[in-house]
PDB file of N, CA and C in Angstrom:
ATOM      1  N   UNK A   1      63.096 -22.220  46.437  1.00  0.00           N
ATOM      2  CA  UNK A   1      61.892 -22.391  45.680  1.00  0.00           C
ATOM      3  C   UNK A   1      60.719 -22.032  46.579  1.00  0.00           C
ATOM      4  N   UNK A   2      59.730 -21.415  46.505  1.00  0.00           N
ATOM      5  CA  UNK A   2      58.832 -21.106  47.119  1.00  0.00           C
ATOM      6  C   UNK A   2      57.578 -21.979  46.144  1.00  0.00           C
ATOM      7  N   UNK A   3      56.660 -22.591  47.364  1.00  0.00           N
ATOM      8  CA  UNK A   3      55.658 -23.435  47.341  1.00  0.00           C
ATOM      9  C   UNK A   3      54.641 -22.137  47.568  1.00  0.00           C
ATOM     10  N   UNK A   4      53.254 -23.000  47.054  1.00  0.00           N
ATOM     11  CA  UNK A   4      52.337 -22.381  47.739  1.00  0.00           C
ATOM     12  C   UNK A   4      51.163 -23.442  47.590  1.00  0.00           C
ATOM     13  N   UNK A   5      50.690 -23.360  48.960  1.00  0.00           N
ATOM     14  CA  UNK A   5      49.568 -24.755  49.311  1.00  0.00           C
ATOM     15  C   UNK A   5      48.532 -23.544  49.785  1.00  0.00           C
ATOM     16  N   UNK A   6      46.910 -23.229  48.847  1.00  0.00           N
ATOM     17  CA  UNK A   6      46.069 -22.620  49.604  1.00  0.00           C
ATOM     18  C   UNK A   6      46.689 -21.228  49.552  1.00  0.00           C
ATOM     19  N   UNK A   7      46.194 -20.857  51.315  1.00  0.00           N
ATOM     20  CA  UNK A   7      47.241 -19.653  51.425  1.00  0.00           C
ATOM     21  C   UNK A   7      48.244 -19.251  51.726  1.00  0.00           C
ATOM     22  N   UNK A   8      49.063 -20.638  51.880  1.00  0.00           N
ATOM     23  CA  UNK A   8      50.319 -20.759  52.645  1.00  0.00           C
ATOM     24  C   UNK A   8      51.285 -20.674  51.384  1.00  0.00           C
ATOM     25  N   UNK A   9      52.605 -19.834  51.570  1.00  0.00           N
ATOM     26  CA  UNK A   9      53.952 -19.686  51.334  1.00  0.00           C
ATOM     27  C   UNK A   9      54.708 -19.942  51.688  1.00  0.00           C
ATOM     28  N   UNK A  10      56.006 -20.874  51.648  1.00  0.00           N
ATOM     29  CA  UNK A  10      57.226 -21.026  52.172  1.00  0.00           C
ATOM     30  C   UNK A  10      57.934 -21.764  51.114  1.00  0.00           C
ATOM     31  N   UNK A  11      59.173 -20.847  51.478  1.00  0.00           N
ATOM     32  CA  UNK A  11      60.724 -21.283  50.609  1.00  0.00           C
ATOM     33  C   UNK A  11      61.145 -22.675  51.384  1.00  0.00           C
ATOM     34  N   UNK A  12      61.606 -23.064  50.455  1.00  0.00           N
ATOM     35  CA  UNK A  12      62.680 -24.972  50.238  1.00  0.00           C
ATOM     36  C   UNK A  12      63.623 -24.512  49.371  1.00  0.00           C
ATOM     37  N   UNK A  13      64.921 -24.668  50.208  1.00  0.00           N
ATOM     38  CA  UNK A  13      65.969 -24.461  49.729  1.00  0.00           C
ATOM     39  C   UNK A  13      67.000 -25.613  49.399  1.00  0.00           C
ATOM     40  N   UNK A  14      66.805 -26.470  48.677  1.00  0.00           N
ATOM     41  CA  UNK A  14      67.133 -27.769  48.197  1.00  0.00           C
ATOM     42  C   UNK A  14      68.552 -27.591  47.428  1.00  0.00           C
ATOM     43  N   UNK A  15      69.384 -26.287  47.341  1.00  0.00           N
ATOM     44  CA  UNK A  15      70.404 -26.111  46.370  1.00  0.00           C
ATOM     45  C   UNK A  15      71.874 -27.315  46.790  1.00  0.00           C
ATOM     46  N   UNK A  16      71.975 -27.641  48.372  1.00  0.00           N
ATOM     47  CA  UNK A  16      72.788 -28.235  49.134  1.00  0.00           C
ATOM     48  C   UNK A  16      72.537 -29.524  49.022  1.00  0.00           C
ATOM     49  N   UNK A  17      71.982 -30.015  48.525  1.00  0.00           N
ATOM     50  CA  UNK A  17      71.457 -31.562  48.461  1.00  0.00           C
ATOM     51  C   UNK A  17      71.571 -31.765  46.489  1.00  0.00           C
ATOM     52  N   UNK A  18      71.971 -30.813  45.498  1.00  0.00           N
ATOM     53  CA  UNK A  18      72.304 -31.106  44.306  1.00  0.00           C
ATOM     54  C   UNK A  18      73.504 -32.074  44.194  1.00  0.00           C
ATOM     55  N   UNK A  19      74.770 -31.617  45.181  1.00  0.00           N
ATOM     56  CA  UNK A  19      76.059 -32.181  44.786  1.00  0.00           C
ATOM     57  C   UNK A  19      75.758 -33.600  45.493  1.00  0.00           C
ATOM     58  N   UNK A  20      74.377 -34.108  45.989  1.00  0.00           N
ATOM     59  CA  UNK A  20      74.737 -35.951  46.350  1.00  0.00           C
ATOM     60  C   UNK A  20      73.993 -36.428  45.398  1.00  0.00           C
ATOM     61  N   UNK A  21      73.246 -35.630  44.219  1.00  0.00           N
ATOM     62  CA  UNK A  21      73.128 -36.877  43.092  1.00  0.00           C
ATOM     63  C   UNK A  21      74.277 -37.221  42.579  1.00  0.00           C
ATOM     64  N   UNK A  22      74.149 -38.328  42.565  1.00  0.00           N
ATOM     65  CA  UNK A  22      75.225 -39.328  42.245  1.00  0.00           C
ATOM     66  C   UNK A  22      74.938 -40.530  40.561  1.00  0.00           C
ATOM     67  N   UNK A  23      73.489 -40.128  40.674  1.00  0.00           N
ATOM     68  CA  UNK A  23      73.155 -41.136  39.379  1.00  0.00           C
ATOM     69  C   UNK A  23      73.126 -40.592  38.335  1.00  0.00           C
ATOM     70  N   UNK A  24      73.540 -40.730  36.887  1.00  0.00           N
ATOM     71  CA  UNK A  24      73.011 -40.443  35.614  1.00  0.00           C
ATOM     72  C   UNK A  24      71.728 -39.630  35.630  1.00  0.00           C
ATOM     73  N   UNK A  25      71.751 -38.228  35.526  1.00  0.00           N
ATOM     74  CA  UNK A  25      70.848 -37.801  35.205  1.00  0.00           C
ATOM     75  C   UNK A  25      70.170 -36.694  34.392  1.00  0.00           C
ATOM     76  N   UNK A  26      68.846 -36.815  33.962  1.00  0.00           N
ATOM     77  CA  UNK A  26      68.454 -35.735  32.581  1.00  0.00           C
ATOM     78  C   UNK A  26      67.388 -34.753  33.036  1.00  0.00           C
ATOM     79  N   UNK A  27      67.665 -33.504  33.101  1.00  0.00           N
ATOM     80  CA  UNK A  27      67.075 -32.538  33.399  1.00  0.00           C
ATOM     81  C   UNK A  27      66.532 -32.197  32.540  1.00  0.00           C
ATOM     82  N   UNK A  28      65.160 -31.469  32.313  1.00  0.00           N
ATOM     83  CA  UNK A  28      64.166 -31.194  31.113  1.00  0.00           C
ATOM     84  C   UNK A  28      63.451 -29.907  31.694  1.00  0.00           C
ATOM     85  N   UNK A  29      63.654 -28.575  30.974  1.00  0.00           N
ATOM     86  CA  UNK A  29      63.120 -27.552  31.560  1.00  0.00           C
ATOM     87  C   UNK A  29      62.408 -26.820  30.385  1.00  0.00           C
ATOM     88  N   UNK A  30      61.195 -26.177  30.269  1.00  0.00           N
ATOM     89  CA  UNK A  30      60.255 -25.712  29.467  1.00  0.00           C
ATOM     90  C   UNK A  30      60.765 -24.329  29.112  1.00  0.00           C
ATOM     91  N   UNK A  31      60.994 -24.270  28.201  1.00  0.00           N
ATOM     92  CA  UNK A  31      61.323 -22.151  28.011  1.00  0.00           C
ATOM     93  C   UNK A  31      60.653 -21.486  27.565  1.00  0.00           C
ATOM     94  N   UNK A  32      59.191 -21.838  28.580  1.00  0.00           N
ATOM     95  CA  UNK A  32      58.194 -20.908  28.424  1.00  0.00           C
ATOM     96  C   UNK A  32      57.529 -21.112  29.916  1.00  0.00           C
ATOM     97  N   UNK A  33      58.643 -21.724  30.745  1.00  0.00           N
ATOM     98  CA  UNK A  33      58.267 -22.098  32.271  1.00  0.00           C
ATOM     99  C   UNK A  33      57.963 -20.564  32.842  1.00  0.00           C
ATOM    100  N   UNK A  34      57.187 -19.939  33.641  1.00  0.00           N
ATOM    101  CA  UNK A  34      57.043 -19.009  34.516  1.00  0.00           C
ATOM    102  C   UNK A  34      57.624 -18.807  35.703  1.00  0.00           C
ATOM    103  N   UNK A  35      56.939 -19.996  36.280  1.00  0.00           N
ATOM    104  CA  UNK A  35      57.478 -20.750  37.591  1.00  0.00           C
ATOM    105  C   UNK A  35      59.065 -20.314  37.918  1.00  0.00           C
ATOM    106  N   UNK A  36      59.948 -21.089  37.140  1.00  0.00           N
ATOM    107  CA  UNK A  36      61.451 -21.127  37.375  1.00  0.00           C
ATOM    108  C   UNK A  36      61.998 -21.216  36.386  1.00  0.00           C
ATOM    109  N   UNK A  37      63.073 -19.678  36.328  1.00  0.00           N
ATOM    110  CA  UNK A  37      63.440 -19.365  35.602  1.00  0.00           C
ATOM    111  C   UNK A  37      64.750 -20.562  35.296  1.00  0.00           C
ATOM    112  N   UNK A  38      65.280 -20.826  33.770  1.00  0.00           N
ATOM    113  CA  UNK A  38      65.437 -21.296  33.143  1.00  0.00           C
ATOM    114  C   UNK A  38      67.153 -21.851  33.770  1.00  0.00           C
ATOM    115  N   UNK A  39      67.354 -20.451  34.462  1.00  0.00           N
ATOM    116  CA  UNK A  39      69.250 -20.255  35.311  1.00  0.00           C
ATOM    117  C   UNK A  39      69.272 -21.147  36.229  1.00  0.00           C
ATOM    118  N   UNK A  40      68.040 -21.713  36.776  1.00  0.00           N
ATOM    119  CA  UNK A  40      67.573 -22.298  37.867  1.00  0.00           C
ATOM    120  C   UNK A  40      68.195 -23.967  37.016  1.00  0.00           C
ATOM    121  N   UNK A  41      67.935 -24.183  36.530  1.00  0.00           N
ATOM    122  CA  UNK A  41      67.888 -25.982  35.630  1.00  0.00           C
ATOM    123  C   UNK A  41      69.190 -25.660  35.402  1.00  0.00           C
ATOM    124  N   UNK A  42      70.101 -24.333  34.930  1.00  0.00           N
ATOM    125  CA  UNK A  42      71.650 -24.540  34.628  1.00  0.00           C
ATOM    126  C   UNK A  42      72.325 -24.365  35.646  1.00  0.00           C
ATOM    127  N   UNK A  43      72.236 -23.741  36.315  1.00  0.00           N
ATOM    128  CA  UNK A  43      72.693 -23.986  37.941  1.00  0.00           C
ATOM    129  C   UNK A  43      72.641 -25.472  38.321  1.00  0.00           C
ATOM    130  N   UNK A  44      71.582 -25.753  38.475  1.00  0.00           N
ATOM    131  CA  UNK A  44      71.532 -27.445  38.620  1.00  0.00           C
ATOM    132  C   UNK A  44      72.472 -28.323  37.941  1.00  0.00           C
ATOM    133  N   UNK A  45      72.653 -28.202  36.401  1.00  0.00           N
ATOM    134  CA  UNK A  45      73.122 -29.066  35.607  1.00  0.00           C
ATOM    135  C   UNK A  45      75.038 -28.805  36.084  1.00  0.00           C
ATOM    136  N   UNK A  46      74.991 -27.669  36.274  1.00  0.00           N
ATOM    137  CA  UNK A  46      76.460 -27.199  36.875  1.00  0.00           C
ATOM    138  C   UNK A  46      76.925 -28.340  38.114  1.00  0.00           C
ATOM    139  N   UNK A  47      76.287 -28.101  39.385  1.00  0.00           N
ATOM    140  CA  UNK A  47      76.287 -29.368  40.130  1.00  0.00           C
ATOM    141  C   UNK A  47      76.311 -31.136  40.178  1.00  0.00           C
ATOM    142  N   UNK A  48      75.667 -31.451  39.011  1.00  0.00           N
ATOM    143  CA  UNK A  48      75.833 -32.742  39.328  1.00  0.00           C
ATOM    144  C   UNK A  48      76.394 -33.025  38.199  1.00  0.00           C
ATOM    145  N   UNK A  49      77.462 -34.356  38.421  1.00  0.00           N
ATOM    146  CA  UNK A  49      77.940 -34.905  37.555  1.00  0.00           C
ATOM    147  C   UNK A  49      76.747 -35.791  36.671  1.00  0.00           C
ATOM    148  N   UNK A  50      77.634 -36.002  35.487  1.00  0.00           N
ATOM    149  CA  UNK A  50      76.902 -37.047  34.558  1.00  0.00           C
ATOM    150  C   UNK A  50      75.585 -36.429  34.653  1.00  0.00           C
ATOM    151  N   UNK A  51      75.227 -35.457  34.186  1.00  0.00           N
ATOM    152  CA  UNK A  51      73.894 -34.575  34.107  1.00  0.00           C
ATOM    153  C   UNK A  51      74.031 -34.088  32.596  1.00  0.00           C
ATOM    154  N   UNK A  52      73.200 -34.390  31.677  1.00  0.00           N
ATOM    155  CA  UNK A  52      72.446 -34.227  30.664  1.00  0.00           C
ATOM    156  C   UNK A  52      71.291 -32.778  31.110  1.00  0.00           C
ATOM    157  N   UNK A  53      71.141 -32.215  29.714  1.00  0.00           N
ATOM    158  CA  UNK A  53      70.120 -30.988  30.107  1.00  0.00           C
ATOM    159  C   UNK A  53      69.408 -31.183  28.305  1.00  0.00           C
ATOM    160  N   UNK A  54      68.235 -30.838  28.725  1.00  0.00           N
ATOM    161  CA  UNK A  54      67.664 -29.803  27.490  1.00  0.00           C
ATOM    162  C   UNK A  54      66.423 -29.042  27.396  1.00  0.00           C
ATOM    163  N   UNK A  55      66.151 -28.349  26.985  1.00  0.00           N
ATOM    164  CA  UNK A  55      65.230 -27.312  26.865  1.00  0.00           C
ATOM    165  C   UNK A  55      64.255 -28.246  26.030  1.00  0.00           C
ATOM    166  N   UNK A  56      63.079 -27.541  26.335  1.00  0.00           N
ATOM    167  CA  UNK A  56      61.858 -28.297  25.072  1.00  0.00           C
ATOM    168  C   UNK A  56      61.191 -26.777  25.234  1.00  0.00           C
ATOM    169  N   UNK A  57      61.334 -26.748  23.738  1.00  0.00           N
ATOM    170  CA  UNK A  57      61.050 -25.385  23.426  1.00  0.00           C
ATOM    171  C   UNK A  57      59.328 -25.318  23.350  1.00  0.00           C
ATOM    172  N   UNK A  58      59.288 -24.274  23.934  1.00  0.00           N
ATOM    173  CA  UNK A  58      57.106 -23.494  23.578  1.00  0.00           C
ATOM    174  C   UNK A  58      56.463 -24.643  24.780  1.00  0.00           C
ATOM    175  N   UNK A  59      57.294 -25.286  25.999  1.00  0.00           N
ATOM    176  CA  UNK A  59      57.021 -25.859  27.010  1.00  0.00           C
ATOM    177  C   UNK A  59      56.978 -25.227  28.437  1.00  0.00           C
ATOM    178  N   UNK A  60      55.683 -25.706  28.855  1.00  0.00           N
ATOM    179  CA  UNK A  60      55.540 -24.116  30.228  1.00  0.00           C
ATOM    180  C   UNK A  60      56.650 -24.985  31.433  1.00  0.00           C
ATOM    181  N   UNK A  61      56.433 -24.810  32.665  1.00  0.00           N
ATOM    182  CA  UNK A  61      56.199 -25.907  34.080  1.00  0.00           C
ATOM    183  C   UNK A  61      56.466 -27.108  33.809  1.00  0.00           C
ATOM    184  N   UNK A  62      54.906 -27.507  33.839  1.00  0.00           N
ATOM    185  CA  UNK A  62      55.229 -29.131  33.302  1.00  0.00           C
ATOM    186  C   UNK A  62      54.884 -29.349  31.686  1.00  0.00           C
ATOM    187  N   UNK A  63      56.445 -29.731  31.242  1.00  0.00           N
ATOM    188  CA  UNK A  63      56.591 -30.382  29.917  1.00  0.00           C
ATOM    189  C   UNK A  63      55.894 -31.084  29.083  1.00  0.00           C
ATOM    190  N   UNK A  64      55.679 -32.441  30.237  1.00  0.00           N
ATOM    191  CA  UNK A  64      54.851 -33.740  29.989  1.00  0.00           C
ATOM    192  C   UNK A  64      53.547 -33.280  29.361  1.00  0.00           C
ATOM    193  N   UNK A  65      52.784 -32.542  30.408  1.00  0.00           N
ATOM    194  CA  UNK A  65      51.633 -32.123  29.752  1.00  0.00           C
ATOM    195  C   UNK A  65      51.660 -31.122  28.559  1.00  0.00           C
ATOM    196  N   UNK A  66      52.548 -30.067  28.251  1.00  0.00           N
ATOM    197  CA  UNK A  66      52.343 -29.092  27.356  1.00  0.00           C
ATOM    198  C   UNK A  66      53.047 -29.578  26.003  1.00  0.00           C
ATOM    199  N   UNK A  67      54.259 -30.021  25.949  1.00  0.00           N
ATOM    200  CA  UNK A  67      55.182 -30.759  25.127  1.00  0.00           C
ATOM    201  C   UNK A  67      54.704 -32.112  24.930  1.00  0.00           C
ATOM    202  N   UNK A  68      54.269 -33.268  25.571  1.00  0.00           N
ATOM    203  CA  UNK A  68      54.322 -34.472  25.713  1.00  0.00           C
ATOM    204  C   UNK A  68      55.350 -35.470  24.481  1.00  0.00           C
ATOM    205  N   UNK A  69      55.264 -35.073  23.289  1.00  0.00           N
ATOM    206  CA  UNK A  69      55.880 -36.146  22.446  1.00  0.00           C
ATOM    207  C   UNK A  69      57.203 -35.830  22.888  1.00  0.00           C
ATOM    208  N   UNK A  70      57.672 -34.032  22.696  1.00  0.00           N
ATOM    209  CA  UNK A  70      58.890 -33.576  23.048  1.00  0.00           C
ATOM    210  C   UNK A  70      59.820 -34.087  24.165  1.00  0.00           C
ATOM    211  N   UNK A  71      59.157 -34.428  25.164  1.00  0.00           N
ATOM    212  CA  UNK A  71      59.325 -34.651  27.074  1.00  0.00           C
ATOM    213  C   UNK A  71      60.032 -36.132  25.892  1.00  0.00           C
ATOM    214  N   UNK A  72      59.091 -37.423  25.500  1.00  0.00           N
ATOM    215  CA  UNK A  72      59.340 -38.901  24.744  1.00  0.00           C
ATOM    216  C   UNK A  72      60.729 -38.881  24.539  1.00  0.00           C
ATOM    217  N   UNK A  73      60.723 -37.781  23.445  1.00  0.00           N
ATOM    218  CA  UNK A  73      62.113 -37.780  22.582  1.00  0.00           C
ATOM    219  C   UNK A  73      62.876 -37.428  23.169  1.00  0.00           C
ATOM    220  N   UNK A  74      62.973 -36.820  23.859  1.00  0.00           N
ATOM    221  CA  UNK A  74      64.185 -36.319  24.740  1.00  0.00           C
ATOM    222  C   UNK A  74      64.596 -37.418  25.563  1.00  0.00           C
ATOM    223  N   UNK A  75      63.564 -38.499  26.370  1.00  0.00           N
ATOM    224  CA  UNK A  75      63.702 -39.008  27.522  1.00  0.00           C
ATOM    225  C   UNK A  75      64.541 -40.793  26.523  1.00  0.00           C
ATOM    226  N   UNK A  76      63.568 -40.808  25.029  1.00  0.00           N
ATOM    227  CA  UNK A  76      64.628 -41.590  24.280  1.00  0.00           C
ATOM    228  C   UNK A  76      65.813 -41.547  24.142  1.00  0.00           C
ATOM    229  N   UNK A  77      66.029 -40.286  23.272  1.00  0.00           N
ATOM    230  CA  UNK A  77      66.974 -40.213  23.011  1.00  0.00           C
ATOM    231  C   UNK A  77      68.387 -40.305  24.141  1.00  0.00           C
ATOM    232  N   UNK A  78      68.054 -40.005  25.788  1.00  0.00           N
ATOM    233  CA  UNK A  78      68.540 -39.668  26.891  1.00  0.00           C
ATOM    234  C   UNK A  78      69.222 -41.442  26.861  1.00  0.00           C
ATOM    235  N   UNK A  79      68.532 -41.893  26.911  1.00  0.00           N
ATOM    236  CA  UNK A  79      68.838 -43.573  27.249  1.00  0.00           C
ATOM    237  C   UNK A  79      68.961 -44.512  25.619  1.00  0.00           C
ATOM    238  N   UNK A  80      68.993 -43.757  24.880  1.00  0.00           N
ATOM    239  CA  UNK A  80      70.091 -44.281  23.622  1.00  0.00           C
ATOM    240  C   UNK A  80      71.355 -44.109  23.698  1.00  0.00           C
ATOM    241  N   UNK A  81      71.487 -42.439  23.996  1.00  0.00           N
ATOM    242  CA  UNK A  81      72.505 -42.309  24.645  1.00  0.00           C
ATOM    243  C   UNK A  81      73.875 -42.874  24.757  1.00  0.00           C
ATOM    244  N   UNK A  82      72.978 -43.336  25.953  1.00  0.00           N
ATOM    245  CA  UNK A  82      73.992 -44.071  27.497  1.00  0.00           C
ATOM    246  C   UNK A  82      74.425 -45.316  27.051  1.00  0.00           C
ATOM    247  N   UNK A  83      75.845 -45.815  27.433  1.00  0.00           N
ATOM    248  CA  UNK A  83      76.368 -46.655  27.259  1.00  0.00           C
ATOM    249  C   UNK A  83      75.684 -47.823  28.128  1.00  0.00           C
ATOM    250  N   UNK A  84      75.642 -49.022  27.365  1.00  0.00           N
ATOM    251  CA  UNK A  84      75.065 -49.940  27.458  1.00  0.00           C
ATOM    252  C   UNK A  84      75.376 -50.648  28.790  1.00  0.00           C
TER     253      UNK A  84
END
């Protein structure tokens, strides 16, 4: 992943540290993200167990802000889900 702070650039390569999540978890990626492409969140979801995914459609980057009710329902429905 390449950052950029100002005028500074540098890659973080975080792909080796996917297989120690270990907790229940829900990935939420925008498919209208720029940033990172979409292969990037299924790659991920490939790696960790007990990983949930979904798209929130006409959502850039960040979801929360562009989607917001969408990001809700998803994050409900995520923990209705799950066994009690």
């Amino acid at each position: 992943m390449f950052i950029k702070h100002g005028n500074t650039e540098f890659y973080v390569d975080l792909r080796s540290f996917a297989r120690q999540v270990s907790q229940p978890t829900l990935i939420l990626h925008g498919d209208a993200d720029t940033i990172l492409p979409l292969e990037s969140s299924r790659w991920l979801v490939s790696k960790i167990p007990e990983c949930q995914f979904r798209v929130i459609h006409d959502a850039g980057h960040v979801p929360t802000v562009t989607r917001p009710d969408e990001v809700v329902d998803a994050i409900n429905q995520y923990f209705q889900d799950r066994p009690a």
